[in-house]
N, C-alpha and C. Protein backbone atom coordinates (compact mmCIF):
# COMPACT_ATOMS: atom_id res chain seq x y z
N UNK A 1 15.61 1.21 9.75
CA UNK A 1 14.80 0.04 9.99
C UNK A 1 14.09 0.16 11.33
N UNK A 2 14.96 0.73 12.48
CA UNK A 2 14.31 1.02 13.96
C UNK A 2 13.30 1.56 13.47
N UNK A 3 13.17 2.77 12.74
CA UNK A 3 12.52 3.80 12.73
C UNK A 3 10.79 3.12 12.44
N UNK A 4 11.04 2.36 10.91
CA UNK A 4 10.00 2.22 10.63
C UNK A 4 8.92 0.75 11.60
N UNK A 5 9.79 -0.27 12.05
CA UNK A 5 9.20 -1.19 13.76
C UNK A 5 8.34 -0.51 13.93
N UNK A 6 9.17 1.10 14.45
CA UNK A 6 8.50 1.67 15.73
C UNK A 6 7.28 1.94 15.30
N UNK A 7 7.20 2.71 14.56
CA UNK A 7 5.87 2.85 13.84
C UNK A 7 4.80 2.00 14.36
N UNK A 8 5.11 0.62 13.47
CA UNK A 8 4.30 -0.31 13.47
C UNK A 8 4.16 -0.72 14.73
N UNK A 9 4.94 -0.56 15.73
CA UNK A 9 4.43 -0.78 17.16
C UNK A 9 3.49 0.10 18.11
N UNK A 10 3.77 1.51 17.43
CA UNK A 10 3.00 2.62 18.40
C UNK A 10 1.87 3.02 17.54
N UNK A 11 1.84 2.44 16.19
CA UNK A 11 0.61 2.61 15.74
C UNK A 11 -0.76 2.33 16.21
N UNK A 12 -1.06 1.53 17.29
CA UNK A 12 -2.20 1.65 17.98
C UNK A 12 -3.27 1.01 17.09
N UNK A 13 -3.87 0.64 17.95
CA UNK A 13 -5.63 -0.20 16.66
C UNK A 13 -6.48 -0.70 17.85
N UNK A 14 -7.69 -1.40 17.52
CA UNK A 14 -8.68 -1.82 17.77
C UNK A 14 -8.04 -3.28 18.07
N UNK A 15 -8.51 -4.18 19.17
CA UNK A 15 -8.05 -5.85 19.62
C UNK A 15 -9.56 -6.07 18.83
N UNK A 16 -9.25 -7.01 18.18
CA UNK A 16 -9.99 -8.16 17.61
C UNK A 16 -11.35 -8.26 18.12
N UNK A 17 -12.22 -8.30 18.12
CA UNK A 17 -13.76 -8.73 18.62
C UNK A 17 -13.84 -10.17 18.63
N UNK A 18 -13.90 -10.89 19.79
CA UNK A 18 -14.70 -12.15 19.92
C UNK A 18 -15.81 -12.21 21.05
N UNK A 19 -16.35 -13.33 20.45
CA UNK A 19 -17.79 -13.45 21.35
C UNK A 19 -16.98 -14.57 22.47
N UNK A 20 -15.89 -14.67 22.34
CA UNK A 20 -15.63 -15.72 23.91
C UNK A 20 -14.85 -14.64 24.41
N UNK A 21 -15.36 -14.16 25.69
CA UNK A 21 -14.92 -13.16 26.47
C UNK A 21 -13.73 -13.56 27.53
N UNK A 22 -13.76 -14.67 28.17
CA UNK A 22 -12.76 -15.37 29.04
C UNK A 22 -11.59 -15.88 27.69
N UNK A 23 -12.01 -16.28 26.66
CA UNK A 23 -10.80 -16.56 25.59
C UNK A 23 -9.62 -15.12 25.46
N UNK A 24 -11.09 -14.22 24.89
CA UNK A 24 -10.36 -12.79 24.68
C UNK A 24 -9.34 -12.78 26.18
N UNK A 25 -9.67 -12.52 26.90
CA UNK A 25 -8.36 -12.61 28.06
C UNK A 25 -7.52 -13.22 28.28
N UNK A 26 -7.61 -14.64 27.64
CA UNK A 26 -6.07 -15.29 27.40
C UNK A 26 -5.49 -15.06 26.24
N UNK A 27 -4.24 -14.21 25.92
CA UNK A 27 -4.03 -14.44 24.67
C UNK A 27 -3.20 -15.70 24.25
N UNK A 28 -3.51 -15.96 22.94
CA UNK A 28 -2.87 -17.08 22.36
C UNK A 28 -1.56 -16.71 21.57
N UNK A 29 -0.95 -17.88 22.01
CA UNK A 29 0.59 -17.45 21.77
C UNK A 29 0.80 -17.62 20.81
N UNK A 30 1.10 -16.95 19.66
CA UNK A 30 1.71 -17.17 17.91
C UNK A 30 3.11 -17.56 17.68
N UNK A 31 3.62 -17.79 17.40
CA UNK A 31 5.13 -17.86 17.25
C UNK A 31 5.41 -18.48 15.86
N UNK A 32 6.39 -17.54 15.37
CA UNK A 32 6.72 -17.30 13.84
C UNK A 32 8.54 -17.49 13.94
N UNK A 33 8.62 -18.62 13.01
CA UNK A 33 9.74 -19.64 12.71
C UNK A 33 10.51 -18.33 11.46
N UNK A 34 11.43 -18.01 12.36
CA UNK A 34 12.51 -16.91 11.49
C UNK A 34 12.77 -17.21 9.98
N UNK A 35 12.97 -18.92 9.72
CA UNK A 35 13.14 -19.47 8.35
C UNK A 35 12.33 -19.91 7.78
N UNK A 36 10.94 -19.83 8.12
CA UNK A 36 9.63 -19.82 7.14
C UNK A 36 9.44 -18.00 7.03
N UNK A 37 9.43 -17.24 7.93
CA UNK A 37 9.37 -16.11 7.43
C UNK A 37 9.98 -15.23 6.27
N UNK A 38 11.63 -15.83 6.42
CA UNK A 38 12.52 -15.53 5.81
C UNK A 38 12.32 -15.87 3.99
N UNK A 39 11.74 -16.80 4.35
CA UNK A 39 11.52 -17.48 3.02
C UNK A 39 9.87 -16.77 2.28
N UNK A 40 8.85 -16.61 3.43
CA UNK A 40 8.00 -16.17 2.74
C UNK A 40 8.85 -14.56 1.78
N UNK A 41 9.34 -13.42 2.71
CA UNK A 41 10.01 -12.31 2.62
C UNK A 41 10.91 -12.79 1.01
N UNK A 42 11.65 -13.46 1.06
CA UNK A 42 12.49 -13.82 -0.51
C UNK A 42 11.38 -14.07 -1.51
N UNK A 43 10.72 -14.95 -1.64
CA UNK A 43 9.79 -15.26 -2.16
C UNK A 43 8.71 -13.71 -2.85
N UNK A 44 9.05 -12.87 -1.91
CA UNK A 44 8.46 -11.30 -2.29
C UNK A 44 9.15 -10.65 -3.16
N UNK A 45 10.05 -10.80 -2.44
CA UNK A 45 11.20 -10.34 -3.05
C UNK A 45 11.71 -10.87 -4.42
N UNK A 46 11.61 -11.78 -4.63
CA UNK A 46 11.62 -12.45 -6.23
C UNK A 46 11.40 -11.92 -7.55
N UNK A 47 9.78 -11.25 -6.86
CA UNK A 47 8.74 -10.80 -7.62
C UNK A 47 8.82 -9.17 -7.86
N UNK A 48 10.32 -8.84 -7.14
CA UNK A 48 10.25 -7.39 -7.30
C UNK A 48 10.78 -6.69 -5.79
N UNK A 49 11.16 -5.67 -5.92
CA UNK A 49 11.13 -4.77 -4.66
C UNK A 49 10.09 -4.41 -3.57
N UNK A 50 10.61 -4.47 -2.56
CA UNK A 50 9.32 -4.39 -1.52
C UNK A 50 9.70 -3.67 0.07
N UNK A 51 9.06 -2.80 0.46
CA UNK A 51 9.22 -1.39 1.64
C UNK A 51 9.35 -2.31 2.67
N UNK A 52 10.06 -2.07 3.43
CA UNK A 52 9.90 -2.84 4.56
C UNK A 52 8.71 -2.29 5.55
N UNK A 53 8.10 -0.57 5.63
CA UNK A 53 7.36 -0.18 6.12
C UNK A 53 5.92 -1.10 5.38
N UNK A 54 6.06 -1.67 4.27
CA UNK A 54 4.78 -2.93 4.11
C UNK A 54 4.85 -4.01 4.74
N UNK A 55 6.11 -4.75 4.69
CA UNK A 55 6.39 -5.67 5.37
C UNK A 55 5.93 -5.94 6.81
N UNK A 56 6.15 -4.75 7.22
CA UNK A 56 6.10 -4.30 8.71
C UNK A 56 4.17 -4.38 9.08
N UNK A 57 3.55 -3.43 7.89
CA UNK A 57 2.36 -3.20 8.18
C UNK A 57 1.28 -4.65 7.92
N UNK A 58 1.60 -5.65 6.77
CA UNK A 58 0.86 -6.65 6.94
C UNK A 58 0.79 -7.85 7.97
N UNK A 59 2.12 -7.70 9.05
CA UNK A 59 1.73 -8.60 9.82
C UNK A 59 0.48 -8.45 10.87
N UNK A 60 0.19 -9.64 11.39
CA UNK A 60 -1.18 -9.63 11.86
C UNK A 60 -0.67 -9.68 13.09
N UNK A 61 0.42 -9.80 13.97
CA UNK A 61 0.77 -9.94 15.31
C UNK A 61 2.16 -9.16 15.57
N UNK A 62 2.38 -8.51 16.76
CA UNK A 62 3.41 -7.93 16.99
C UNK A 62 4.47 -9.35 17.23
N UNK A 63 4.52 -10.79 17.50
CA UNK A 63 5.22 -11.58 17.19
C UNK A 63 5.57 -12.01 15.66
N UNK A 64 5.09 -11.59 15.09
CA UNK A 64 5.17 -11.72 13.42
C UNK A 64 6.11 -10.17 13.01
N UNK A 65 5.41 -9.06 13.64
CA UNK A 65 6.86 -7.96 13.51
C UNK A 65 8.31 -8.52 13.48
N UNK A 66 8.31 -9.51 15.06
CA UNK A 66 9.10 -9.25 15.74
C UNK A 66 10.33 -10.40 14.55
N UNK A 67 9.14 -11.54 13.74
CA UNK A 67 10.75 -12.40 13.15
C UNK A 67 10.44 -11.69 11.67
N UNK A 68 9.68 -10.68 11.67
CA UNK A 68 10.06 -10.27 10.09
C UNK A 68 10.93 -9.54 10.29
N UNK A 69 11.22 -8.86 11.51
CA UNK A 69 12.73 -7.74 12.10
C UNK A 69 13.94 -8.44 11.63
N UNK A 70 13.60 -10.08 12.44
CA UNK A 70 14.70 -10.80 12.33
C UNK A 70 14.98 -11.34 11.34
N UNK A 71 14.21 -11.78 10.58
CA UNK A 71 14.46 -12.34 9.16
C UNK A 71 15.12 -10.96 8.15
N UNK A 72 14.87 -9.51 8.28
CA UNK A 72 15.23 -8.93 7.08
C UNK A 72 16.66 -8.81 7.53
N UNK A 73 16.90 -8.56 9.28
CA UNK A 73 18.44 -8.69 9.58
C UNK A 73 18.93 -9.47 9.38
N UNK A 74 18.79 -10.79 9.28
CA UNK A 74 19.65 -12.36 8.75
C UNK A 74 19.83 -12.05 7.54
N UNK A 75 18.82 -11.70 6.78
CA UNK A 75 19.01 -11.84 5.49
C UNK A 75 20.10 -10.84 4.80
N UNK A 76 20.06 -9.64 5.06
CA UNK A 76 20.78 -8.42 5.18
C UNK A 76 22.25 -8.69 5.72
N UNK A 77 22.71 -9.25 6.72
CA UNK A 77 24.33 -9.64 7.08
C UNK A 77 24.32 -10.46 6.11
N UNK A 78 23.31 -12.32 5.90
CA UNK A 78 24.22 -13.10 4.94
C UNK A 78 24.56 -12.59 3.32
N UNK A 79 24.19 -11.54 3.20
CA UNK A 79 24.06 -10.42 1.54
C UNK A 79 22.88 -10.94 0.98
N UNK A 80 21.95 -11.96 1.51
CA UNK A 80 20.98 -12.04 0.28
C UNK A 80 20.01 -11.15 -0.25
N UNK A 81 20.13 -9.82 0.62
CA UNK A 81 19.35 -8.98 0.57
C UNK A 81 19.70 -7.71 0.51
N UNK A 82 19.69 -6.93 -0.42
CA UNK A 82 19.83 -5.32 -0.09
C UNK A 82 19.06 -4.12 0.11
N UNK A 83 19.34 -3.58 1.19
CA UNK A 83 18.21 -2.19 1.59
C UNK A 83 18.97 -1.09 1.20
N UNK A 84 18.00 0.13 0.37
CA UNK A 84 18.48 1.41 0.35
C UNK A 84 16.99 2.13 0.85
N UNK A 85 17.88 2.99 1.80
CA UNK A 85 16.84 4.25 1.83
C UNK A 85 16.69 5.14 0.56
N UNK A 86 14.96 5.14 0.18
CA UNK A 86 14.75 6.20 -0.99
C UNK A 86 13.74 7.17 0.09
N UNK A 87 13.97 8.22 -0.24
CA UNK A 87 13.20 9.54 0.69
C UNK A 87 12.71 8.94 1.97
N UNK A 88 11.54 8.58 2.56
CA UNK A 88 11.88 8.03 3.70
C UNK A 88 11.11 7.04 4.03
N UNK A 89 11.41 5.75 2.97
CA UNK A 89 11.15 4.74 3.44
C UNK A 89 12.24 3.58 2.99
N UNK A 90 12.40 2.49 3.18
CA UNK A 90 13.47 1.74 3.23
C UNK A 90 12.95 0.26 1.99
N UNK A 91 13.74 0.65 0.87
CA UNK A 91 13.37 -0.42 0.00
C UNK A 91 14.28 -1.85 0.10
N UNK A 92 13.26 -3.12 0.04
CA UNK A 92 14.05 -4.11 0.10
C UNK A 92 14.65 -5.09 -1.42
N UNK A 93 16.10 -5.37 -1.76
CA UNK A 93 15.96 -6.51 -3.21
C UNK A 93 16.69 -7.48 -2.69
N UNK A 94 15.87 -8.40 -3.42
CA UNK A 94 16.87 -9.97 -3.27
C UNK A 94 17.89 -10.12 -4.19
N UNK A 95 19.09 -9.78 -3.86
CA UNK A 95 20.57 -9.83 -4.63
C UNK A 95 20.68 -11.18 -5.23
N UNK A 96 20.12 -12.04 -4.90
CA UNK A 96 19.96 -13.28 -5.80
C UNK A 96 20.59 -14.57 -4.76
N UNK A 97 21.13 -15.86 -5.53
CA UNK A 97 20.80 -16.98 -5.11
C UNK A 97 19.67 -17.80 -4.60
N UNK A 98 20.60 -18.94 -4.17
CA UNK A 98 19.17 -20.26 -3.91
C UNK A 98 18.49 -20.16 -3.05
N UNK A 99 17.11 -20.03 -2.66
CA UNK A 99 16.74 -19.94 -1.86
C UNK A 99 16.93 -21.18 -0.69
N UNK A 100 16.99 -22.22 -1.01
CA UNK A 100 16.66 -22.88 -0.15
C UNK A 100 18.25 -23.35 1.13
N UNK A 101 19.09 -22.66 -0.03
CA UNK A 101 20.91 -22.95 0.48
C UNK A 101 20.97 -21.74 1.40
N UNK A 102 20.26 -20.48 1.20
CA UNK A 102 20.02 -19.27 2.33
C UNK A 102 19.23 -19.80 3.27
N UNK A 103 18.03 -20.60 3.25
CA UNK A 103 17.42 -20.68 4.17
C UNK A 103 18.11 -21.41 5.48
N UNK A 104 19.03 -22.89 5.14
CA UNK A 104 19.77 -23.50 5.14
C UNK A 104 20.73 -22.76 6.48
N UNK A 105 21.45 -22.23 5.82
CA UNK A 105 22.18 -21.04 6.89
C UNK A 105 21.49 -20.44 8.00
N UNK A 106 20.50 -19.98 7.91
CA UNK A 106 19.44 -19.54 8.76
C UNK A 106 19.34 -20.60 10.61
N UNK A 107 19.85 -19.62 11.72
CA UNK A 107 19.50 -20.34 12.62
C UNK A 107 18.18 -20.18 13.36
N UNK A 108 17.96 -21.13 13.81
CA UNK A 108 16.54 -21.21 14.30
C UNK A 108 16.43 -20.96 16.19
């Protein structure tokens, strides 16, 4: 799981283009609620198996990495979730139950 973060952290890109130049220099702070994440992530998971190296790659903010990290680890200790490595990437399934009684558990 380190492995594939890192990736997504040293992968490097282009900052956003805006025409407010003093904005562009403040950044705006995002912050992503571990148990709405958690829940979007199950909700994927529902629908089937899913890489965490995707998981990893559609967020739009390295604060959005940072609670999808935390959400697949919550989810992963309480069992609602199981990871196997297949060759070398890391598949995620939702072992089942309620979603909303997992979310529930979830500290914030």
């Amino acid at each position: 799981m380190l492995r594939a973060l890192y990736r997504v952290y040293s992968r490097g890109g282009k900052t956003p283009e805006t025409e407010d130049r003093i904005g562009a220099a403040i950044p705006k702070r995002i912050i992503y609620s571990v148990r709405s994440k958690s829940r979007q992530i199950l909700e994927r998971l529902r629908n089937g198996e899913e890489t965490l190296e995707t998981l990893y790659r559609e967020c739009a903010s390295r604060s959005e990495v940072v609670a999808t990290f935390m959400s697949v680890l919550e989810l992963i200790s309480m069992g609602s979730v199981h990871i196997d490595r297949v060759e070398e990437s890391y598949r995620l399934r939702f072992v089942g139950g309620d979603v909303d009684e997992i979310l529930e558990k979830i500290e914030e």
